[in-house]
C-alpha atoms as a PDB file:
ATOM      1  CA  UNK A   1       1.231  19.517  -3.274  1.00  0.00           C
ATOM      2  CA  UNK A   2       1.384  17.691  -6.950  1.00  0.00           C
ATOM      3  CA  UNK A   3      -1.767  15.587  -7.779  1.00  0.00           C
ATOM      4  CA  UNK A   4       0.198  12.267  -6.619  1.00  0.00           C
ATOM      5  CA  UNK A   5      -0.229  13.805  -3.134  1.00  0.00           C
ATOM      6  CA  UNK A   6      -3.430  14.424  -3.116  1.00  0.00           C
ATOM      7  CA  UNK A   7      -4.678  10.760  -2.889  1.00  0.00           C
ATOM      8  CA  UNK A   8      -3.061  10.498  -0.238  1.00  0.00           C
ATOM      9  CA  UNK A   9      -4.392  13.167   1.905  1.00  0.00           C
ATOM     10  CA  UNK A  10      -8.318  13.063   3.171  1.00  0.00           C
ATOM     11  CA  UNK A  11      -9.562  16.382   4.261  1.00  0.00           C
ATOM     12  CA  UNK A  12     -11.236  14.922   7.153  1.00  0.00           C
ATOM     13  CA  UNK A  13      -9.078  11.945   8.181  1.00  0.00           C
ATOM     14  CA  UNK A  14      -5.537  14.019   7.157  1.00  0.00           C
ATOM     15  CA  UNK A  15      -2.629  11.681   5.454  1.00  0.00           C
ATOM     16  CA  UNK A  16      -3.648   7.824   4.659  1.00  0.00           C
ATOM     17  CA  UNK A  17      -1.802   5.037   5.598  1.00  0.00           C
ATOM     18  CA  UNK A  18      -3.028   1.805   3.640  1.00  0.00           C
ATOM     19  CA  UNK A  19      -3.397  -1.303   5.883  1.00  0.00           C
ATOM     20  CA  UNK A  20      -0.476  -3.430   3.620  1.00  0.00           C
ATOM     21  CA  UNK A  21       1.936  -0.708   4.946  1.00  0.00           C
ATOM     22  CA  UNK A  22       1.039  -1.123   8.344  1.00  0.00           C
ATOM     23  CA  UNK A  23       1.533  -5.385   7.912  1.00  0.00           C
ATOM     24  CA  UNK A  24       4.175  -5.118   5.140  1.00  0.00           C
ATOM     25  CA  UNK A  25       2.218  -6.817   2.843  1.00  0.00           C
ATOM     26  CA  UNK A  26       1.323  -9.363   4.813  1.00  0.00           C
ATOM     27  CA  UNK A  27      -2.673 -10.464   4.471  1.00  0.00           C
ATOM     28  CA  UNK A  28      -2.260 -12.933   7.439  1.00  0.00           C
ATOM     29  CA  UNK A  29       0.126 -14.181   9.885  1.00  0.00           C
ATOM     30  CA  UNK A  30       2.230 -17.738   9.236  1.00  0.00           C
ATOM     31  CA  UNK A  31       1.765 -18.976  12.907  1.00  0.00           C
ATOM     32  CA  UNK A  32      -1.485 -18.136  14.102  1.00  0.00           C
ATOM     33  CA  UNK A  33      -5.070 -17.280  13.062  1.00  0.00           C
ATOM     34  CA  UNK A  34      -7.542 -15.229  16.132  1.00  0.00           C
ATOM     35  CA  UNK A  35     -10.345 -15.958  16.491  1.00  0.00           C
ATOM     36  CA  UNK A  36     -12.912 -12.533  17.061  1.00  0.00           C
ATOM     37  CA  UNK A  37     -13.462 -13.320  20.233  1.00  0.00           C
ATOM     38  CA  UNK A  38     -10.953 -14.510  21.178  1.00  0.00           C
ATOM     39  CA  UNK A  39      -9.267 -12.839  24.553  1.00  0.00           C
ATOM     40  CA  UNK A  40      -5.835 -11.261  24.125  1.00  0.00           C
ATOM     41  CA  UNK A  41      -4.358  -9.594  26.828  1.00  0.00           C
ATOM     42  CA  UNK A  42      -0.759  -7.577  27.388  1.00  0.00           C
ATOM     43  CA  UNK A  43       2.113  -9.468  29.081  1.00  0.00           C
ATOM     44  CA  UNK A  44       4.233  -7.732  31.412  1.00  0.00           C
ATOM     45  CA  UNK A  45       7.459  -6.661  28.588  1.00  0.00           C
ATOM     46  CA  UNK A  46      10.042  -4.269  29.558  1.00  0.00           C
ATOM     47  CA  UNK A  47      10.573  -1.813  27.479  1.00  0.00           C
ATOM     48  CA  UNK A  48      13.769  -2.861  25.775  1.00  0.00           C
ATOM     49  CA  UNK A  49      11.741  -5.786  24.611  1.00  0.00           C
ATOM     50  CA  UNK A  50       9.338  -3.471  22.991  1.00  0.00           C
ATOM     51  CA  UNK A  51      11.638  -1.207  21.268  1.00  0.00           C
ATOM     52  CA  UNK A  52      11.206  -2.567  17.556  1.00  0.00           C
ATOM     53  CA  UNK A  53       7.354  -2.079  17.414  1.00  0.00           C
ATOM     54  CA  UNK A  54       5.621   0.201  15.557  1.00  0.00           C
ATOM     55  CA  UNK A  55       2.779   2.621  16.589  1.00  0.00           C
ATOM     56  CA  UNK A  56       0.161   0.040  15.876  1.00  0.00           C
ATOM     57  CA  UNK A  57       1.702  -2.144  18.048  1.00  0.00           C
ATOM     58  CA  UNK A  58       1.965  -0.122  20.342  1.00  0.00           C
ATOM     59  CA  UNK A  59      -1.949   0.949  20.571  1.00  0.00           C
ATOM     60  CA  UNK A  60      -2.620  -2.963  20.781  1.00  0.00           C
ATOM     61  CA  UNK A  61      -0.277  -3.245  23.491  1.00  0.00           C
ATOM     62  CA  UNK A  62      -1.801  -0.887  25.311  1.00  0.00           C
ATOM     63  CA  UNK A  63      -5.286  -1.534  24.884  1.00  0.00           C
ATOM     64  CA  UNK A  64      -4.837  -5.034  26.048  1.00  0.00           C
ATOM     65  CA  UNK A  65      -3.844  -3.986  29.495  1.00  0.00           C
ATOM     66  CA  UNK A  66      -7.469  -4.809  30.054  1.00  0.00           C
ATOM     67  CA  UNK A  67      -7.942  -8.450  28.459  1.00  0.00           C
ATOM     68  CA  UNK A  68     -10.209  -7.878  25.496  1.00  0.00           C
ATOM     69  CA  UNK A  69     -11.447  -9.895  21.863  1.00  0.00           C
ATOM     70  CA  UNK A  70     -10.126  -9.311  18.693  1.00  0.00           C
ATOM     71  CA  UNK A  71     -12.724  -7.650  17.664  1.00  0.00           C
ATOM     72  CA  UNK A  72     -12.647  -4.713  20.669  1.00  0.00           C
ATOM     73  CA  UNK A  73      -9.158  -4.650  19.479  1.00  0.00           C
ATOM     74  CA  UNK A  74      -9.811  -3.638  16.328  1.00  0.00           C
ATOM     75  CA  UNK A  75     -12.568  -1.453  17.233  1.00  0.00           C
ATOM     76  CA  UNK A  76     -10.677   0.702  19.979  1.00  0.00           C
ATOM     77  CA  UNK A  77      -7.368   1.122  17.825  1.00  0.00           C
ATOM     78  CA  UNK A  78      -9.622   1.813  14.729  1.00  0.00           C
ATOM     79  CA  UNK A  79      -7.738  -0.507  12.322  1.00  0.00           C
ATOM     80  CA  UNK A  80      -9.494  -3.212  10.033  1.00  0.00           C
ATOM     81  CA  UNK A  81      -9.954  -6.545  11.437  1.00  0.00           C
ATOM     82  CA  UNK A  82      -7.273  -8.249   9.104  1.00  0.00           C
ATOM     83  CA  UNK A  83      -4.136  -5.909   9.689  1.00  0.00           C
ATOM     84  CA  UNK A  84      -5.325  -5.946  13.520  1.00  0.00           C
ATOM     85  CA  UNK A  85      -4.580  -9.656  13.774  1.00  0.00           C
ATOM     86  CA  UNK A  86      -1.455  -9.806  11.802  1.00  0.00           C
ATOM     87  CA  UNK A  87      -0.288  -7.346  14.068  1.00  0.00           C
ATOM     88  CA  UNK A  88      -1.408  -9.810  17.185  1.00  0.00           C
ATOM     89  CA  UNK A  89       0.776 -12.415  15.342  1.00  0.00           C
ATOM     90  CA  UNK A  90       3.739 -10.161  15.339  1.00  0.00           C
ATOM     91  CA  UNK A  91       3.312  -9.767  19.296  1.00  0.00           C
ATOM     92  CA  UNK A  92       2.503 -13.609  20.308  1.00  0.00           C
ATOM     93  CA  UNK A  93       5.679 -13.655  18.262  1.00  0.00           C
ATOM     94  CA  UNK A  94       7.780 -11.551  20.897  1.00  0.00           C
ATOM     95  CA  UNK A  95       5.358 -13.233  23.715  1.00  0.00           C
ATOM     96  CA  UNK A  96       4.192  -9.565  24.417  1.00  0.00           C
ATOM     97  CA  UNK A  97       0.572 -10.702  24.857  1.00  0.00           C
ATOM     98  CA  UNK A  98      -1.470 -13.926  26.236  1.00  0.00           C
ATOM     99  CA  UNK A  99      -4.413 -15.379  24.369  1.00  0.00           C
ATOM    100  CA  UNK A 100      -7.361 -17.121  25.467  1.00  0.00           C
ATOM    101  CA  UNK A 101      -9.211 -18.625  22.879  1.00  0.00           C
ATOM    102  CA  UNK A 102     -12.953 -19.378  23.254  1.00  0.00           C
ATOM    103  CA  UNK A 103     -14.356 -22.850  24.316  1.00  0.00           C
ATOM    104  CA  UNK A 104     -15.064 -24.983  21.638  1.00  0.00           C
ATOM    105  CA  UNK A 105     -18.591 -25.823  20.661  1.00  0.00           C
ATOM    106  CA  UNK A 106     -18.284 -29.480  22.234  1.00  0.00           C
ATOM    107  CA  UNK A 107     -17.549 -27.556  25.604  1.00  0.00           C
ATOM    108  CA  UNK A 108     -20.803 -25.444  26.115  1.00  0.00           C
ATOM    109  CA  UNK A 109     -24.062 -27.237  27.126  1.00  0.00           C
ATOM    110  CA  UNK A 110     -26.684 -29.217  25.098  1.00  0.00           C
ATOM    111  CA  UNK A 111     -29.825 -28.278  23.895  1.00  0.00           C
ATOM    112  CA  UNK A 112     -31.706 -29.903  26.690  1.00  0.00           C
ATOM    113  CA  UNK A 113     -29.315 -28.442  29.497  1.00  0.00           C
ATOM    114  CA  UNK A 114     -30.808 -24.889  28.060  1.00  0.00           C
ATOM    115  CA  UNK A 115     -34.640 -26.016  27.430  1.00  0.00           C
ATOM    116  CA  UNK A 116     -34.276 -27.019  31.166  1.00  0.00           C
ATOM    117  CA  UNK A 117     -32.955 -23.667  32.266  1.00  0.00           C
ATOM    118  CA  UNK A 118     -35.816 -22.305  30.803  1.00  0.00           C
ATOM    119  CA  UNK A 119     -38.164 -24.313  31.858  1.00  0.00           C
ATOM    120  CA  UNK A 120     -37.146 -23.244  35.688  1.00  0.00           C
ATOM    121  CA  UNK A 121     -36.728 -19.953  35.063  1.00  0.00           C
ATOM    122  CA  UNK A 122     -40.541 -19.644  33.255  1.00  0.00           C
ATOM    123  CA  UNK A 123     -42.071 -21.876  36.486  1.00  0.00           C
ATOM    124  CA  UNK A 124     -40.788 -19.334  38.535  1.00  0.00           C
END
């Protein structure tokens, strides 16, 4: 092994990939931008549509037969938050997975809505 090798080998983790190699270079995806919890779940491909991907993909895929956020994503596949949703892009791409973004702010309830909650739930 010649000393350009050995960078790329960790004694603990074994051989390095760098997250550019995994997104060929990419640092985001053109079309869409997720959200971390935002909930992505696995459509129901055949395999010939799924030929083309790549191991990464592949984990995504099939960690998402549950419906989970971006941020379980990248937790249970073990890749960094950034190359985790360019991959995502690459699969709304080939419509191999659903999202479900979160409700916007204007959608959850007011201030007084929750002091009221509380109110009941501390006269109880």
């Amino acid at each position: 092994m010649g000393p350009s090798d050995e960078r790329w080998l960790d004694e603990e983790a074994g051989p390095l990939v760098r997250p550019y190699a995994m997104t060929r270079g990419r640092t985001r995806h053109t079309r869409a931008d997720f959200d971390l919890i935002a909930i992505i779940a696995c459509t129901d491909a055949t395999p010939d549509e799924r030929a083309a991907l790549g191991p990464e993909h592949e984990a995504i895929l099939e960690v998402t037969r549950q419906p989970l956020s971006v941020a379980e994503i990248s937790s249970y596949v073990d890749l960094p938050l950034g190359v985790v949703r360019v991959l995502l892009g690459d699969l709304l791409d080939q419509e191999l997975i659903t999202v479900r973004k979160p409700a916007p702010v204007t959608d959850l309830p007011g201030e007084r809505v929750l002091k009221e909650v509380i109110d009941g739930i501390q006269g109880l």
